[in-house]
Protein backbone atom coordinates (compact mmCIF):
# COMPACT_ATOMS: atom_id res chain seq x y z
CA UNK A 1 -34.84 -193.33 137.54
CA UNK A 2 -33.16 -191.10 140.02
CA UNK A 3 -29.74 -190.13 138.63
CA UNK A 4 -26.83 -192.23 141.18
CA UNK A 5 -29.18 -195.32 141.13
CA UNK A 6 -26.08 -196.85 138.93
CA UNK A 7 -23.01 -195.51 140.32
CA UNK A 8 -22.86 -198.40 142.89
CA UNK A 9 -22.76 -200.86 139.18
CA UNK A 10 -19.57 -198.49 137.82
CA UNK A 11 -18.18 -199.29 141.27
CA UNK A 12 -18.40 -203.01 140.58
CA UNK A 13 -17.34 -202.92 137.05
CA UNK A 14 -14.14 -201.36 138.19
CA UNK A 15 -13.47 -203.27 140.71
CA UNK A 16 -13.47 -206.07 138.82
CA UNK A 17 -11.54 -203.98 135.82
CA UNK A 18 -8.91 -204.03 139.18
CA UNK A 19 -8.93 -207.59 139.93
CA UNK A 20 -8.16 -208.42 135.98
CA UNK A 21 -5.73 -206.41 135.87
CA UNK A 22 -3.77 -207.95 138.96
CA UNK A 23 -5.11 -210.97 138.29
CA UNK A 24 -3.61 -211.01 135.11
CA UNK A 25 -4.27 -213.07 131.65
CA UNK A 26 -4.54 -216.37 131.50
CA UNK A 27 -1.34 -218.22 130.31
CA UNK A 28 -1.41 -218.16 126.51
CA UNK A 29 1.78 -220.29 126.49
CA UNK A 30 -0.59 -223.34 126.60
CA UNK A 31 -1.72 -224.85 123.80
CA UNK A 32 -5.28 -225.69 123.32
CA UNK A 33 -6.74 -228.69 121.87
CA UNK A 34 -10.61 -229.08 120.73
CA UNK A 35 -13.06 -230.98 118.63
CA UNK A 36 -12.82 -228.92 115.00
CA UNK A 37 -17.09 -228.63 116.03
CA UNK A 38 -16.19 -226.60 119.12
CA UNK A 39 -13.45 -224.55 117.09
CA UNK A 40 -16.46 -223.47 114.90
CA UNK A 41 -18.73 -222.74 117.58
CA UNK A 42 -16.22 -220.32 119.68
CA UNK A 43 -15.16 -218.41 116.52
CA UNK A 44 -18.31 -217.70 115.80
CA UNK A 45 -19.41 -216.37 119.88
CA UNK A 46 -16.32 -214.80 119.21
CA UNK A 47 -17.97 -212.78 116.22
CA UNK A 48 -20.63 -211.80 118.85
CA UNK A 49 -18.82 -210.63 121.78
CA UNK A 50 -16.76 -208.06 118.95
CA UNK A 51 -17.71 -204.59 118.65
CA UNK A 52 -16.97 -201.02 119.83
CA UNK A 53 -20.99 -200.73 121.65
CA UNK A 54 -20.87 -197.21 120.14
CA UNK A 55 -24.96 -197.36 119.43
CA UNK A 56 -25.42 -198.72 122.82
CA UNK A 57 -23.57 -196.08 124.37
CA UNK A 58 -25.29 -193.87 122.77
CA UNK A 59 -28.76 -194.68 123.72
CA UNK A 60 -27.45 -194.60 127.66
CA UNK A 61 -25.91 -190.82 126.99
CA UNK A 62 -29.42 -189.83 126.00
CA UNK A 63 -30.65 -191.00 128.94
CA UNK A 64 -30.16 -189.12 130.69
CA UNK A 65 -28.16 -190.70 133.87
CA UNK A 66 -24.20 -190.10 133.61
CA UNK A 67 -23.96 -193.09 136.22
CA UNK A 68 -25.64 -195.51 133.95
CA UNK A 69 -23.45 -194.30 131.07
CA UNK A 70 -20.70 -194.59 132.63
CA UNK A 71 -21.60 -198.17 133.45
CA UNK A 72 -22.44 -199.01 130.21
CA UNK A 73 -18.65 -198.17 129.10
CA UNK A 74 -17.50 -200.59 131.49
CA UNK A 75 -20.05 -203.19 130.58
CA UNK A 76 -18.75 -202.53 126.83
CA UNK A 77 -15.32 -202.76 128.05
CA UNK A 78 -15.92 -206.49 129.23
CA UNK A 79 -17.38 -207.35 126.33
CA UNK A 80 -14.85 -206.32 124.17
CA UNK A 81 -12.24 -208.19 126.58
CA UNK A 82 -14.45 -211.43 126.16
CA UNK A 83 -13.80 -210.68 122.55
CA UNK A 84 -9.85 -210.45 123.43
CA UNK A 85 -10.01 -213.15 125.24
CA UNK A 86 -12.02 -215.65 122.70
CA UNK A 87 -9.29 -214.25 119.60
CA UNK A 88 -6.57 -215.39 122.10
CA UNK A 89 -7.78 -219.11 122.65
CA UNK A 90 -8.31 -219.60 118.54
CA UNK A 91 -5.00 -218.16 118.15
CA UNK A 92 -3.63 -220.90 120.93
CA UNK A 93 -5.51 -223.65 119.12
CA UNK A 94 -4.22 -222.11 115.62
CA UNK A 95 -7.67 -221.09 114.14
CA UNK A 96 -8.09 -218.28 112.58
CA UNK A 97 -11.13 -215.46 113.80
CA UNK A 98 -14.01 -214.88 111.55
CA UNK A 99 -14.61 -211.72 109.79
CA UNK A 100 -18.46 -211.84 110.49
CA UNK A 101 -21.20 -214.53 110.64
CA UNK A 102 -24.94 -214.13 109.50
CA UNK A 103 -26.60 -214.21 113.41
CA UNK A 104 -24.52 -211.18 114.65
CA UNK A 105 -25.44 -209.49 111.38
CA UNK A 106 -29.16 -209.86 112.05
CA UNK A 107 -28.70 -209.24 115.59
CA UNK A 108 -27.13 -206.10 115.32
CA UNK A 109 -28.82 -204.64 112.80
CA UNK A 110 -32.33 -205.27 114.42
CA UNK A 111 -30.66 -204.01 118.34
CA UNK A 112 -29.53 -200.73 116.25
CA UNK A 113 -33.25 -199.96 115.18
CA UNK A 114 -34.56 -200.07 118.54
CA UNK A 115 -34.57 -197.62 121.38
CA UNK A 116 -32.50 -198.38 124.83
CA UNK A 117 -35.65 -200.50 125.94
CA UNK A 118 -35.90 -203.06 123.44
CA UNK A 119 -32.03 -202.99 122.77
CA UNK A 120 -31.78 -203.70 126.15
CA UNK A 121 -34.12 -206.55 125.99
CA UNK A 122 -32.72 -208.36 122.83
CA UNK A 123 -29.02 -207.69 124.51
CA UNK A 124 -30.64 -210.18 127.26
CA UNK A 125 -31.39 -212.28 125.41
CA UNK A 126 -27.78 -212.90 123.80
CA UNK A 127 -26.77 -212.70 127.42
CA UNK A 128 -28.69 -215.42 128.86
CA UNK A 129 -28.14 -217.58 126.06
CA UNK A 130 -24.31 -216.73 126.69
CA UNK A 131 -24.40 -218.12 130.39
CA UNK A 132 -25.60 -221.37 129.03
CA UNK A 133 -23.08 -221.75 126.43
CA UNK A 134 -20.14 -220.32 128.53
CA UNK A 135 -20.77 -222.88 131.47
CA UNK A 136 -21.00 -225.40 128.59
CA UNK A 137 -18.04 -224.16 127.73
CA UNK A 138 -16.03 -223.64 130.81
CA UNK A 139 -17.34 -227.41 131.96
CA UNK A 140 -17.55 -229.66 129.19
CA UNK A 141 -14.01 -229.66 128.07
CA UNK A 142 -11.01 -231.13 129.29
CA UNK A 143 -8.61 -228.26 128.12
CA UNK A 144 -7.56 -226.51 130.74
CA UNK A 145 -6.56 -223.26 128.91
CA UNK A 146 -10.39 -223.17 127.53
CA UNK A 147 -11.91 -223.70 130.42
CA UNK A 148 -9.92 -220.69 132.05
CA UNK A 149 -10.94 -218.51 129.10
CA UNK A 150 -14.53 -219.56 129.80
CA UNK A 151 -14.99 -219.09 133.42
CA UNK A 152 -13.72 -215.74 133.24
CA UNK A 153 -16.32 -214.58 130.67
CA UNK A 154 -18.87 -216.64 132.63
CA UNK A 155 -18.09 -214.56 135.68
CA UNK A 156 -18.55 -211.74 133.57
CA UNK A 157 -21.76 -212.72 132.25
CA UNK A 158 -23.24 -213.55 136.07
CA UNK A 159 -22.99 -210.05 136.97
CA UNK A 160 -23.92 -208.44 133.37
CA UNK A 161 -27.27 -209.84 133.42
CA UNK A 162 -28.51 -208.43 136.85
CA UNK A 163 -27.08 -204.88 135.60
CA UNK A 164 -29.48 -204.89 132.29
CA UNK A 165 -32.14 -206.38 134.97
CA UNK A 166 -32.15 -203.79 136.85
CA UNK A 167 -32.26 -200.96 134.06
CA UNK A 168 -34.91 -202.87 132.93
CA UNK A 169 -36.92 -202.67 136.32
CA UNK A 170 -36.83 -199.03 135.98
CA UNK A 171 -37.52 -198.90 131.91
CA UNK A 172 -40.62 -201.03 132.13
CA UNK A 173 -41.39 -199.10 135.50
CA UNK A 174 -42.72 -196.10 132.70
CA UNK A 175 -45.09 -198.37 131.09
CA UNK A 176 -48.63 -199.00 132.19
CA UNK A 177 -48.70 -201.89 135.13
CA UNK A 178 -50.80 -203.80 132.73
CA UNK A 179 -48.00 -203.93 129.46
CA UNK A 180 -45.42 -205.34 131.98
CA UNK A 181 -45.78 -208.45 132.37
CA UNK A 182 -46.73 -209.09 128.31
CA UNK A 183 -43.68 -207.12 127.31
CA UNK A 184 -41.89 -210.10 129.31
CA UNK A 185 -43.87 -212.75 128.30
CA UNK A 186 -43.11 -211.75 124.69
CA UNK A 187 -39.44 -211.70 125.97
CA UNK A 188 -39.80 -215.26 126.84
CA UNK A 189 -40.85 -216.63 123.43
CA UNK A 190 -38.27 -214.34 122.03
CA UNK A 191 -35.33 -215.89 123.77
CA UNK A 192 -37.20 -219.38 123.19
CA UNK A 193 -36.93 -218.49 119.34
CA UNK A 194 -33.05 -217.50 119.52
CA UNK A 195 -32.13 -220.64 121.85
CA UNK A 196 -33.85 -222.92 119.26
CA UNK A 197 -31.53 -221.04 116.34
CA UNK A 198 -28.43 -220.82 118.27
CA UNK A 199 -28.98 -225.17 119.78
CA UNK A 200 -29.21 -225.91 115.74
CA UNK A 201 -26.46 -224.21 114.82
CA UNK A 202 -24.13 -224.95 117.73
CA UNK A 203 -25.48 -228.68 117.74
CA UNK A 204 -22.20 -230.47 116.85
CA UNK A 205 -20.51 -228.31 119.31
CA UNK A 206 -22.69 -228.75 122.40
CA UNK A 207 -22.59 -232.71 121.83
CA UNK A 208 -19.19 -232.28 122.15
CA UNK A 209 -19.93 -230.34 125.09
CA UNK A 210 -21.78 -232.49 126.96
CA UNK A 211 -24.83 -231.13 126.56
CA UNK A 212 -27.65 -232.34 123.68
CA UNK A 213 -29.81 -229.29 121.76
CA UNK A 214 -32.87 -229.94 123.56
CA UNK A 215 -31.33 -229.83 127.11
CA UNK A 216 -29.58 -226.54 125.82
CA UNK A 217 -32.69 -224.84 125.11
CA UNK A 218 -34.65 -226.44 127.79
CA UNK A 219 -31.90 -224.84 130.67
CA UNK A 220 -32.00 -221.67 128.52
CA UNK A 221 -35.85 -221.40 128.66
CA UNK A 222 -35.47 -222.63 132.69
CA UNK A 223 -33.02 -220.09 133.21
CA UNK A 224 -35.98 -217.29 131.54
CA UNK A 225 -37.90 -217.72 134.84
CA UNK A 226 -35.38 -216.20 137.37
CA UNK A 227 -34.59 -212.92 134.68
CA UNK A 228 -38.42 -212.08 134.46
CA UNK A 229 -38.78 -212.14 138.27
CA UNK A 230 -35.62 -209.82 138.43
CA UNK A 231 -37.25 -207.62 136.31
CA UNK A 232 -40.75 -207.25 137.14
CA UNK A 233 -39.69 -207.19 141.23
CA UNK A 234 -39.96 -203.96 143.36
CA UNK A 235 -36.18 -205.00 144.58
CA UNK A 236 -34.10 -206.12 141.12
CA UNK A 237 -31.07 -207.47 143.88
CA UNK A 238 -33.79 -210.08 144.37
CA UNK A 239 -31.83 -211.53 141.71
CA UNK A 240 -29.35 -213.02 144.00
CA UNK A 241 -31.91 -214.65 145.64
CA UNK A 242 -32.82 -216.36 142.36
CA UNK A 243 -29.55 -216.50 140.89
CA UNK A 244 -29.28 -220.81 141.58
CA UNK A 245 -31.77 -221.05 138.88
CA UNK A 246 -30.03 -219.28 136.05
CA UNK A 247 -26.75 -221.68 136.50
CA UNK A 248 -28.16 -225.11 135.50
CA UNK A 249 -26.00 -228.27 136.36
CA UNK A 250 -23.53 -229.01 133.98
CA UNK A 251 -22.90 -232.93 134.95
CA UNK A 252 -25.91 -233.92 132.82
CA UNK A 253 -25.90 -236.58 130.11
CA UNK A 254 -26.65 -235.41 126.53
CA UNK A 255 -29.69 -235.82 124.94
């Protein structure tokens, strides 16, 4: 990958760092009000979106592109504001955060074995699952001070995914034409595997939601289509040609 490739992405991520800050926070004032269900469900995204990205940052510096590091800061930056932002909203509804949960354990602890290929991959996967959940989220709830808190991390999310997409492009770019498209496929059932863990146990929550397990997983595994294409492409910013299909419609019945 030709070193400046990324420097237009640490560009974006601080212009949006720019528009936060004058945008400001949202107004904590407001009290929120959810099912206990949901409560359970956010502290425990929460959990997820926590974490200094020190192994991840790591992996970049080695390498080898100081634009691409530089990005990944940012990128760790916003996730540790979505973090921020998801302690705020518990602390409006007056539930406490969680110490830790068993998923992120596992999750982290496998990303941290892998090199900045495959970390990159299973950090898709959390992300794309994450776009489904936050438009859940942002949609399916009549509190006005949660849905703030969850379109801004869903904005977030929109333009974090086409970032690792197109690191990917050039990371599977290095492996024989023939491995490509089975490194994805594999990707596929992967993320399959995780939406089918994280729909059972975010069920109650996602009723409450608006949206049943099965469509959950079914959007999630829809959603799969648009990421491979970005990936395997000559021209990753094909992605915003796709990007309809990776934001499902939120108005439908549960299941």
């Amino acid at each position: 990958m030709r070193t400046g490739d990324f420097a237009k992405w640490t560009r974006r991520f601080e212009d949006e760092r720019e528009r936060r800050r004058a945008q400001g926070d949202p107004d904590w004032e407001q009290s929120a009000t959810l099912h206990p269900a949901v409560w359970a469900s956010i502290q425990r995204f929460q959990v997820g979106e926590d974490g200094d990205g020190a192994n991840l940052v790591g992996k970049a510096d080695q390498a080898g592109d100081a634009d691409y590091a530089q990005a990944v800061r940012l990128f760790v930056a916003e996730e540790q504001n979505h973090a921020r932002l998801l302690a705020r909203l518990l602390a409006a509804g007056g539930v406490p955060t969680l110490t830790g949960h068993w998923s992120d354990t596992v999750f982290v602890r496998l990303r941290r074995l892998l090199g900045l290929r495959m970390e990159l991959l299973a950090l898709m996967i959390a992300e794309v699952v994450a776009l489904r959940y936050y438009r859940a989220l942002r949609d399916g709830t009549d509190d006005s001070l949660t849905s703030d808190v969850a379109g801004r991390i869903l904005s977030d999310e929109q333009r974090h995914v086409p970032f690792h997409c197109e690191r990917l492009h050039a990371s599977l770019a290095e492996l024989p034409r023939a491995m490509r498209r089975p490194v994805m496929a594999l990707w596929r059932l992967l993320l399959l595997a995780v939406s089918l863990v994280v729909a059972a146990d975010h069920g109650p929550a996602l009723r409450r939601l608006g949206i049943g397990r099965l469509r959950f997983v079914a959007d999630v595994a829809a959603s799969s289509g648009a990421v491979v294409s970005a990936v395997l492409a000559p021209h990753p910013d094909a992605w915003r040609a796709r990007a309809d299909n990776i934001q499902p419609t939120a108005s439908r019945p549960p299941l």
